[in-house]
C-alpha atoms as a PDB file:
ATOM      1  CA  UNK A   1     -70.723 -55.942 -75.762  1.00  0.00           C
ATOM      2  CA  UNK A   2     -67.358 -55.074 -77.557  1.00  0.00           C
ATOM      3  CA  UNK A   3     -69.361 -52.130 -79.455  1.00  0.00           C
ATOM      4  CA  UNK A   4     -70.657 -50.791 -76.074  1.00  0.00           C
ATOM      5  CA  UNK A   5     -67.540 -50.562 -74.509  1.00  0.00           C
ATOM      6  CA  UNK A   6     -65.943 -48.639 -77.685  1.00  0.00           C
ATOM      7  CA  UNK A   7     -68.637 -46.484 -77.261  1.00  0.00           C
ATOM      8  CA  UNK A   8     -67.914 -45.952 -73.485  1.00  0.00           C
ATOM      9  CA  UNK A   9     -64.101 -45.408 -73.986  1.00  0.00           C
ATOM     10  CA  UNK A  10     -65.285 -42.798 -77.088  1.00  0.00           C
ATOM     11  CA  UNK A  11     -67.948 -40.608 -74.777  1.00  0.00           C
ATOM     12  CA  UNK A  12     -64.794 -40.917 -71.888  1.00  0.00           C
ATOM     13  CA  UNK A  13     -63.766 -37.404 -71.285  1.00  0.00           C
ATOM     14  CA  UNK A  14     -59.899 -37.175 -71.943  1.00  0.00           C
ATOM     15  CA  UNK A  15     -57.588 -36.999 -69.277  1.00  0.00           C
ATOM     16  CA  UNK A  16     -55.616 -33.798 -68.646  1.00  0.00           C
ATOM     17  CA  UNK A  17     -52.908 -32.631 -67.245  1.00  0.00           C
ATOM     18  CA  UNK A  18     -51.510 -28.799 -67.073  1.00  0.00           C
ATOM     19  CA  UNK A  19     -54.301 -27.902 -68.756  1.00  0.00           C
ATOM     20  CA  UNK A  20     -53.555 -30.126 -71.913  1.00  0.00           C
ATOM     21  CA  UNK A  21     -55.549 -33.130 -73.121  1.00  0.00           C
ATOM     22  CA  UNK A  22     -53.397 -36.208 -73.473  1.00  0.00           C
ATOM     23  CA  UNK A  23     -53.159 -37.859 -76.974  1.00  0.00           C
ATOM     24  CA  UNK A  24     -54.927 -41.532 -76.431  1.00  0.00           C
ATOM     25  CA  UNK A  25     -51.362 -42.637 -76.579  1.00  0.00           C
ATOM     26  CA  UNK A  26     -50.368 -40.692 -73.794  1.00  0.00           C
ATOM     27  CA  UNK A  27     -53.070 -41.037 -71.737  1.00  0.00           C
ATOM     28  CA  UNK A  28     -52.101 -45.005 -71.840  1.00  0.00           C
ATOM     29  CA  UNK A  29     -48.645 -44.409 -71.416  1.00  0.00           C
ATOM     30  CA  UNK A  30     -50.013 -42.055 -68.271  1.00  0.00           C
ATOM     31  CA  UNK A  31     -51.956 -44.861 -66.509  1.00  0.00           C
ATOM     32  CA  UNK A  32     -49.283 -47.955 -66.958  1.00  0.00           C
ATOM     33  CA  UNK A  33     -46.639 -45.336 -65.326  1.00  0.00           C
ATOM     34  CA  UNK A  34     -49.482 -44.931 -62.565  1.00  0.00           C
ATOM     35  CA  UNK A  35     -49.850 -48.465 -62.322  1.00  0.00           C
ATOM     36  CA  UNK A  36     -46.131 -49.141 -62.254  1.00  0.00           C
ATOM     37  CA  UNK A  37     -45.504 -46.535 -59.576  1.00  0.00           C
ATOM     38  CA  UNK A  38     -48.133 -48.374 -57.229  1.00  0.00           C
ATOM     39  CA  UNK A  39     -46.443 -51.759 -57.625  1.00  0.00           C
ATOM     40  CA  UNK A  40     -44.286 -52.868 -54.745  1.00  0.00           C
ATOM     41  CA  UNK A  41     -41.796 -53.904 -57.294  1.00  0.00           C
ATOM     42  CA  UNK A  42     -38.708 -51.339 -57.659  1.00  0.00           C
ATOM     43  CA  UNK A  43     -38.402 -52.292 -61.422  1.00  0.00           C
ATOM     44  CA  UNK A  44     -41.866 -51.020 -61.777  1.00  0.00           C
ATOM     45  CA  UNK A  45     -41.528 -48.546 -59.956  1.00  0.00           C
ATOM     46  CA  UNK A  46     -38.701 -46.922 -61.591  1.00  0.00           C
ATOM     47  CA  UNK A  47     -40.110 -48.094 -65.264  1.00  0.00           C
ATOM     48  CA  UNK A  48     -43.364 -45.719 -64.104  1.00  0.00           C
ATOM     49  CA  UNK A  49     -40.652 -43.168 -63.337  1.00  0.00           C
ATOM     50  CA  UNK A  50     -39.387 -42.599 -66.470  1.00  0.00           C
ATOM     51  CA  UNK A  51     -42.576 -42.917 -68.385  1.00  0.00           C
ATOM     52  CA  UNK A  52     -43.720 -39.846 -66.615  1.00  0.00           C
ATOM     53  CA  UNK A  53     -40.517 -37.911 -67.219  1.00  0.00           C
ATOM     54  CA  UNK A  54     -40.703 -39.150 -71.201  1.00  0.00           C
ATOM     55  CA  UNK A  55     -44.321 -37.679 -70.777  1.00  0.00           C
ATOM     56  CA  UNK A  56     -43.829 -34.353 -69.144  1.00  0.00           C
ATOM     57  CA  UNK A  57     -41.138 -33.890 -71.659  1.00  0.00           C
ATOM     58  CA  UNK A  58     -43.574 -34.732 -74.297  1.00  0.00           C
ATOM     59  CA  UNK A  59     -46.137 -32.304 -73.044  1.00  0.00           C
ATOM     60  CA  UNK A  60     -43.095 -29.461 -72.242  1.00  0.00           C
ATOM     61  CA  UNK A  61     -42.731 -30.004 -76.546  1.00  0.00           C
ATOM     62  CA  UNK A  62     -46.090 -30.359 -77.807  1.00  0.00           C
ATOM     63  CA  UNK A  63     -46.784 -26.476 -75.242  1.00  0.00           C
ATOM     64  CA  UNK A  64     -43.831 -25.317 -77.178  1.00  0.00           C
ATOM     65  CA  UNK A  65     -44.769 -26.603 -80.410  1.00  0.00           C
ATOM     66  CA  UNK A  66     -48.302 -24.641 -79.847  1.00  0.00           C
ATOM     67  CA  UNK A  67     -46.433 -21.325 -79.211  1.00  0.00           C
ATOM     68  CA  UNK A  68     -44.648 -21.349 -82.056  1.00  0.00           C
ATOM     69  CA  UNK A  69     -47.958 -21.956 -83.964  1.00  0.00           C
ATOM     70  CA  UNK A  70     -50.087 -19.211 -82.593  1.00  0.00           C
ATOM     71  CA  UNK A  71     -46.947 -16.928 -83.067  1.00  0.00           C
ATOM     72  CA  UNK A  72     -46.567 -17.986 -86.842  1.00  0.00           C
ATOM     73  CA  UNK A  73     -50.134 -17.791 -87.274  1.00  0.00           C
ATOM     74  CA  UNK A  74     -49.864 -14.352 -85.818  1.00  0.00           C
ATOM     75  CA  UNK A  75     -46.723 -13.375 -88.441  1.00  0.00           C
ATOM     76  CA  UNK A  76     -48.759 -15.058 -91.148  1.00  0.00           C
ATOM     77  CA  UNK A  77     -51.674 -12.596 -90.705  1.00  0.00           C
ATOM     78  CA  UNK A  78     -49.758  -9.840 -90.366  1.00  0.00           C
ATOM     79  CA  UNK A  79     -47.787  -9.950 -93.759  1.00  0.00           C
ATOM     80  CA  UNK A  80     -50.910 -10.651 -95.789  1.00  0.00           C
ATOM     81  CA  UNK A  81     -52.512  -7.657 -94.475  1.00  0.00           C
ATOM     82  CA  UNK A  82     -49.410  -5.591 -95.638  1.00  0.00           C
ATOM     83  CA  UNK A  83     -49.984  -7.168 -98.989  1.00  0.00           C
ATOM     84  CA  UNK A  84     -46.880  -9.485 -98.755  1.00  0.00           C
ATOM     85  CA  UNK A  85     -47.075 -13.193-100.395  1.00  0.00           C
ATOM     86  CA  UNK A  86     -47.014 -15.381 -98.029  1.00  0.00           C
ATOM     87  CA  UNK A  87     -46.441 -19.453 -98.646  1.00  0.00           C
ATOM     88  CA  UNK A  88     -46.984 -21.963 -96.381  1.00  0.00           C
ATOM     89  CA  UNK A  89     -44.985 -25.409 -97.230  1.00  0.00           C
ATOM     90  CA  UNK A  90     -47.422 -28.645 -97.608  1.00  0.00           C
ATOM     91  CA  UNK A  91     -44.614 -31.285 -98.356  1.00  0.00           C
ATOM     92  CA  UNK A  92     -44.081 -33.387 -95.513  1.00  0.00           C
ATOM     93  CA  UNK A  93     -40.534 -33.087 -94.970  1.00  0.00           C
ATOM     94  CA  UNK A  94     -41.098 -28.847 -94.561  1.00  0.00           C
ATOM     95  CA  UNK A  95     -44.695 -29.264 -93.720  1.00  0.00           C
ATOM     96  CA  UNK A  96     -45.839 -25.533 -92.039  1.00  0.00           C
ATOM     97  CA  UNK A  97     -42.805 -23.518 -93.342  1.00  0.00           C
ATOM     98  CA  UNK A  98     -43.594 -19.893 -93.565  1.00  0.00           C
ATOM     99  CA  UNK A  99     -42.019 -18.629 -96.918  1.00  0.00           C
ATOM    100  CA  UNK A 100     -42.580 -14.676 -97.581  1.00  0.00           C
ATOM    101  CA  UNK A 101     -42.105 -15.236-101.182  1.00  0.00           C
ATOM    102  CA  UNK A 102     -42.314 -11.095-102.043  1.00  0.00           C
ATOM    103  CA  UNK A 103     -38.979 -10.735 -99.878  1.00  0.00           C
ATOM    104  CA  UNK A 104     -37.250 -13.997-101.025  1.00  0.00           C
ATOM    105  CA  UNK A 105     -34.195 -13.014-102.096  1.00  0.00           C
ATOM    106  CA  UNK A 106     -33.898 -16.014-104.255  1.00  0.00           C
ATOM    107  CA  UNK A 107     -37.234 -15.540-105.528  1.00  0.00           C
ATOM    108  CA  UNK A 108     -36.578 -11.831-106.448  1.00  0.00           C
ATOM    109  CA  UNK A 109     -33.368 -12.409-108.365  1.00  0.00           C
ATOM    110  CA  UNK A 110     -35.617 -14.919-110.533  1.00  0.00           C
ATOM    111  CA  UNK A 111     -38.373 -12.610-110.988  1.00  0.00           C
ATOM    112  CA  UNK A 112     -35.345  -9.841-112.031  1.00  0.00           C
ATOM    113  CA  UNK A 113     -34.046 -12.440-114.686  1.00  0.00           C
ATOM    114  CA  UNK A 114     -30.584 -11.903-112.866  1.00  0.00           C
ATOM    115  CA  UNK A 115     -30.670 -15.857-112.456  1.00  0.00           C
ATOM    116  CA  UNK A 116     -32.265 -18.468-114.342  1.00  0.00           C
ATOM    117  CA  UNK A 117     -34.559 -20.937-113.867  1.00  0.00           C
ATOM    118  CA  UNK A 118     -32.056 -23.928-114.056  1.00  0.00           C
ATOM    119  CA  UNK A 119     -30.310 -21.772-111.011  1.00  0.00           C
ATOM    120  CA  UNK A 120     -33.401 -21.024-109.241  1.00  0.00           C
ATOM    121  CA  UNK A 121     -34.521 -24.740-109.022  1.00  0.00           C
ATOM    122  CA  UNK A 122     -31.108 -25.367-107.934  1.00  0.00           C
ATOM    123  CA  UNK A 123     -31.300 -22.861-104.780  1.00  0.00           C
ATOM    124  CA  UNK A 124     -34.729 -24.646-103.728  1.00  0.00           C
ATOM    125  CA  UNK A 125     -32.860 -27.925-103.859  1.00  0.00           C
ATOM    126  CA  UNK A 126     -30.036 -26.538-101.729  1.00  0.00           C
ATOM    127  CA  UNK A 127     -33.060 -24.629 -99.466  1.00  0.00           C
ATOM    128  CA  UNK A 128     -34.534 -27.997 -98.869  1.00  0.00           C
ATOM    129  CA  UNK A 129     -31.587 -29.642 -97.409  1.00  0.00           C
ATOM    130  CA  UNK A 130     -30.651 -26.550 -95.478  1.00  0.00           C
ATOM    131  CA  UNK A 131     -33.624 -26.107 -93.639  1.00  0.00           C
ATOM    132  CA  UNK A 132     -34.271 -29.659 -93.065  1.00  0.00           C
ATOM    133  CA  UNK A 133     -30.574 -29.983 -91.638  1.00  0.00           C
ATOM    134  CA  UNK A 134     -31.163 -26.544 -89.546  1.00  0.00           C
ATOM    135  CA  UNK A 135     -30.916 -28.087 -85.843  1.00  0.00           C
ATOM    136  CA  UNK A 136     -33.936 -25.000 -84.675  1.00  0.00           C
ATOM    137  CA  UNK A 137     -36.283 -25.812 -87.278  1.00  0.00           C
ATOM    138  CA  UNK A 138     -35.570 -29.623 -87.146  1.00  0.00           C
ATOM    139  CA  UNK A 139     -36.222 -29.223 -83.321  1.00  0.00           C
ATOM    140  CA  UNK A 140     -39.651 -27.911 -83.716  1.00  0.00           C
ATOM    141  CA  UNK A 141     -40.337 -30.905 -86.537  1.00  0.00           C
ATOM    142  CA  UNK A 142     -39.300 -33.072 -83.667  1.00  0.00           C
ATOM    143  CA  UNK A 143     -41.913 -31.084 -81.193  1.00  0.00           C
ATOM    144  CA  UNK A 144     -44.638 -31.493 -83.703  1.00  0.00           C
ATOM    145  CA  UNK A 145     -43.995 -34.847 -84.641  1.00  0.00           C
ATOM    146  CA  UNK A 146     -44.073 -35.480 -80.557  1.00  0.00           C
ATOM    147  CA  UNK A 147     -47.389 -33.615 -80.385  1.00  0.00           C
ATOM    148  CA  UNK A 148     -49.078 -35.890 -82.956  1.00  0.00           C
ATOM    149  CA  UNK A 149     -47.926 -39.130 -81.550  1.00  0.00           C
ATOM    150  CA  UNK A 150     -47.141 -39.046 -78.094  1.00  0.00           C
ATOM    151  CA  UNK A 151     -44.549 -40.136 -75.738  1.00  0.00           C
ATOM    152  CA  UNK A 152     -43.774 -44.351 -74.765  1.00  0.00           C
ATOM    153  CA  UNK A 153     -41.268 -46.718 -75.792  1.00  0.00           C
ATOM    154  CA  UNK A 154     -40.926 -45.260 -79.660  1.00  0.00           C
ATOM    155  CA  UNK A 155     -39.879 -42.022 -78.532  1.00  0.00           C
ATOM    156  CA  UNK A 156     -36.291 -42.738 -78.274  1.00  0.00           C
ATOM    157  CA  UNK A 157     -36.054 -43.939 -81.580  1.00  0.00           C
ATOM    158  CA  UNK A 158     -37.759 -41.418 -83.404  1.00  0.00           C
ATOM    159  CA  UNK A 159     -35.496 -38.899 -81.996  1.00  0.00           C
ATOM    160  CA  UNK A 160     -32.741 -41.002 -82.835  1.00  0.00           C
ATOM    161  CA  UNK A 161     -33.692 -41.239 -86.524  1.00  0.00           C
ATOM    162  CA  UNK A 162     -34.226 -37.575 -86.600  1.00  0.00           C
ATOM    163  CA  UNK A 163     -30.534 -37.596 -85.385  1.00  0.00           C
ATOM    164  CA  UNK A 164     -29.441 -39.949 -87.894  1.00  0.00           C
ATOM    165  CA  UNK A 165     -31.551 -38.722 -90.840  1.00  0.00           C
ATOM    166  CA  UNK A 166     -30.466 -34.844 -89.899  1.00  0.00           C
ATOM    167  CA  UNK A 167     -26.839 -36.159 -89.951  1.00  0.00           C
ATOM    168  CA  UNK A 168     -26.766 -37.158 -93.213  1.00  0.00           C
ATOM    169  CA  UNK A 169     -28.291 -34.237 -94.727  1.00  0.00           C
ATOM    170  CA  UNK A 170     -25.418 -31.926 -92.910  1.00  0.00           C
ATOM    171  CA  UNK A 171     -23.359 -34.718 -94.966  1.00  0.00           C
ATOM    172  CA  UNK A 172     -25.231 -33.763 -98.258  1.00  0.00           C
ATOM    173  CA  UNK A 173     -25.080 -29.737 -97.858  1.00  0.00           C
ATOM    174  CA  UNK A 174     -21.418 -30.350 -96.816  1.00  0.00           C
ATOM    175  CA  UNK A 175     -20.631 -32.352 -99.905  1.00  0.00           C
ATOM    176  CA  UNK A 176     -22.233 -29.594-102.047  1.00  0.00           C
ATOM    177  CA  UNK A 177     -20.805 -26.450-100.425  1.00  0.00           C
ATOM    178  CA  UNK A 178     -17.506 -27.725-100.900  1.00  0.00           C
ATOM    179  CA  UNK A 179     -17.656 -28.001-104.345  1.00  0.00           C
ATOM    180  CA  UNK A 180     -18.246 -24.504-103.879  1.00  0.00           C
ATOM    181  CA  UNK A 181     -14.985 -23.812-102.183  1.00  0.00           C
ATOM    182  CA  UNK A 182     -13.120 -25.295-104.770  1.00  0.00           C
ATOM    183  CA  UNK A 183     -14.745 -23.447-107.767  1.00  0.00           C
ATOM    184  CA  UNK A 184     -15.292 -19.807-105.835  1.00  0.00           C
ATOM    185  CA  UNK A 185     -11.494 -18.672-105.048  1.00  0.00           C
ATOM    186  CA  UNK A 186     -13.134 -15.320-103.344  1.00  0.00           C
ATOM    187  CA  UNK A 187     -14.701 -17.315-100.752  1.00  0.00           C
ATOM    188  CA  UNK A 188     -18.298 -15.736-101.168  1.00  0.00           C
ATOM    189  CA  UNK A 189     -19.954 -18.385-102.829  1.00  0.00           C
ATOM    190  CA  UNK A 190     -20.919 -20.884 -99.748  1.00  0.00           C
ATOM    191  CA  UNK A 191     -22.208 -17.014 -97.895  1.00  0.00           C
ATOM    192  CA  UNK A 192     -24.388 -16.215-100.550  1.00  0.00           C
ATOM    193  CA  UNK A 193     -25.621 -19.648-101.160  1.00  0.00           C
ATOM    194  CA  UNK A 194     -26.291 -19.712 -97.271  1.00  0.00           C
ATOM    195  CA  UNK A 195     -27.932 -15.998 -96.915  1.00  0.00           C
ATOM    196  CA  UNK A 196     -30.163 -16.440-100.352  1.00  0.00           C
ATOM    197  CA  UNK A 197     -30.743 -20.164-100.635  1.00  0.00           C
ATOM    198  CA  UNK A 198     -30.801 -21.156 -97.230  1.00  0.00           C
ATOM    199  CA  UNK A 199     -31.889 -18.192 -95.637  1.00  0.00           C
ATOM    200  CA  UNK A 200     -33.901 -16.618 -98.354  1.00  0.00           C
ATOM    201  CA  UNK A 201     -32.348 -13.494 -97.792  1.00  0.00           C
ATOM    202  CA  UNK A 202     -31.724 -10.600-100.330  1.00  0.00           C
ATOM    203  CA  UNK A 203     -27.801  -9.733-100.973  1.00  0.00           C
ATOM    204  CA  UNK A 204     -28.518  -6.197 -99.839  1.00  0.00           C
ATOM    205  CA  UNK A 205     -29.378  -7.569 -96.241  1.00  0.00           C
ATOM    206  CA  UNK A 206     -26.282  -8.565 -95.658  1.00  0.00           C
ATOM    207  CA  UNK A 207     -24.133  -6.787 -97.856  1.00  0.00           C
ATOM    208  CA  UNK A 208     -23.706  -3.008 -97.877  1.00  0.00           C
ATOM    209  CA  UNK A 209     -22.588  -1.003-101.424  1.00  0.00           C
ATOM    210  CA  UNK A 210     -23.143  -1.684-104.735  1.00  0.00           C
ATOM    211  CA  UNK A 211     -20.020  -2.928-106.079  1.00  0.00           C
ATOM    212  CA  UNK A 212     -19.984  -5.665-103.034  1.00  0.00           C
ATOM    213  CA  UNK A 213     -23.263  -6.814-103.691  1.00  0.00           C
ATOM    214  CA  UNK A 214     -22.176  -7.451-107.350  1.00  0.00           C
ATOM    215  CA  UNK A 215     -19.355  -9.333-106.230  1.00  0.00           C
ATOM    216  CA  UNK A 216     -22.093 -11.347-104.029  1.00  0.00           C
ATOM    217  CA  UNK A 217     -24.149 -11.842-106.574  1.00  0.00           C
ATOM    218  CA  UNK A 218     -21.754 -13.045-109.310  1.00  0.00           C
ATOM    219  CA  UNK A 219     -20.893 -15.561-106.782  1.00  0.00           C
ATOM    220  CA  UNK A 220     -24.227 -17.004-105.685  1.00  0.00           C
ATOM    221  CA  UNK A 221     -24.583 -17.534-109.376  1.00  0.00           C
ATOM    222  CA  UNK A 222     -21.369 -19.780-109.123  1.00  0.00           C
ATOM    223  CA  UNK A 223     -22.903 -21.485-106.595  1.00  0.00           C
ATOM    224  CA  UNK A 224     -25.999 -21.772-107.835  1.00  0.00           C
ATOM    225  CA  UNK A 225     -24.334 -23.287-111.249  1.00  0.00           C
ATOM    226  CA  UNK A 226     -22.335 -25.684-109.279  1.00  0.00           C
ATOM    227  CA  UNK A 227     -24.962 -26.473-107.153  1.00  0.00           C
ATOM    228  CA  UNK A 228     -27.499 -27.526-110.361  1.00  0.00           C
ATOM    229  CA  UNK A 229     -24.602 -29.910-111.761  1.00  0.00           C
ATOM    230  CA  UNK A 230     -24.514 -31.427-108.210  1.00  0.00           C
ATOM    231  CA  UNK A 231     -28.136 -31.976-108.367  1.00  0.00           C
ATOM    232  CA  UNK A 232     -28.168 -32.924-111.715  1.00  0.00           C
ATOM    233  CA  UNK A 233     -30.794 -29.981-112.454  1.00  0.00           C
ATOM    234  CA  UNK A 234     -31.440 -29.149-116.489  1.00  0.00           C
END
């Protein structure tokens, strides 16, 4: 009996609303708002309430979430067919980070030998904090993560740990960037650490002449240097 009703709820067609199928999650969280909202009870009634809102804001995410997708998947295509190398990040804390490694300006000062590898691995240390800390690309994180799990009563505290844990790694890049400060008296280092590391910029994108990109680039090795003794990097 119990396998015949599993294999009911299985050949069920999902429920959908705007146009998008509900997550199993969701589509329970959809009919206990439905139920609340036909109770007599004003508790219940304003419990259903909510739910709904929670749920149209987790739809409103995951539709956003899709867009940026289909318009990286888009950018993705494009580069490789101009020959540009193109990586995608698998770790789970950057999971679907575009990276266009031929235009990396960190990557292209490596390549150049005008940094080393201690000072590269350093940079992708710094990158990893910096992006993950970014409130835009933490946002969409937060719209995929809502995507693959749904709205209900967890919702608020996974956004509040993505608060929390995004807090601390401000903390982190803070910590590190005034070390910076102290050791660059030009006040260039944190910029160029930002632009190259952070941003993957190249110094020339930001910086116009040749003697000022020199000065930008013997300070993102600074940085770089005093970022690999914060990270302990050998």
């Amino acid at each position: 009996m119990a396998r015949s009703k599993r294999k009911t709820a299985a050949l069920r067609p999902r429920l959908t609303i705007n146009g998008r199928p509900l997550t199993a999650q969701q589509e329970q969280d959809w009919r206990r708002a439905s139920d609340d909202l036909a109770s007599a009870d004003l508790s219940r009634i304003t419990r259903g309430v909510e739910a709904l809102r929670a749920l149209e804001a987790a739809l409103r995410a995951g539709q956003a979430a899709d867009s940026i997708r289909l318009g990286l998947d888009d950018t993705v295509a494009l580069e490789r067919g101009r020959g540009e190398i193109v990586d995608i990040s698998r770790r789970p804390e950057t999971r679907g980070r575009v990276r266009i490694q031929s235009r990396d300006g960190l990557e292209t000062l490596r390549r150049s030998g005008a940094i080393s590898a201690v000072q590269f691995k350093a940079g992708l240390l710094y990158r990893e904090i910096y992006e993950a800390a970014d409130p835009e690309r933490d946002l969409r994180s937060q719209m995929g993560d809502l995507d693959r799990r749904g709205s209900g009563a967890g919702a608020s505290a996974r956004a509040e740990a993505w608060q929390s844990r995004r807090l601390r790694l401000a903390c982190a890049m803070a910590v590190i960037e005034e070390k910076v400060r102290i050791a660059d008296r030009n006040g260039r280092g944190v910029r160029a650490l930002r632009e190259v590391a952070g941003h993957a910029r190249c110094i020339s994108h930001f910086v116009s002449g040749g003697s000022g990109q020199e000065a930008y680039r013997r300070a993102l090795g600074l940085a770089l240097d005093v970022a690999a003794d914060h990270f302990g990097v050998r």
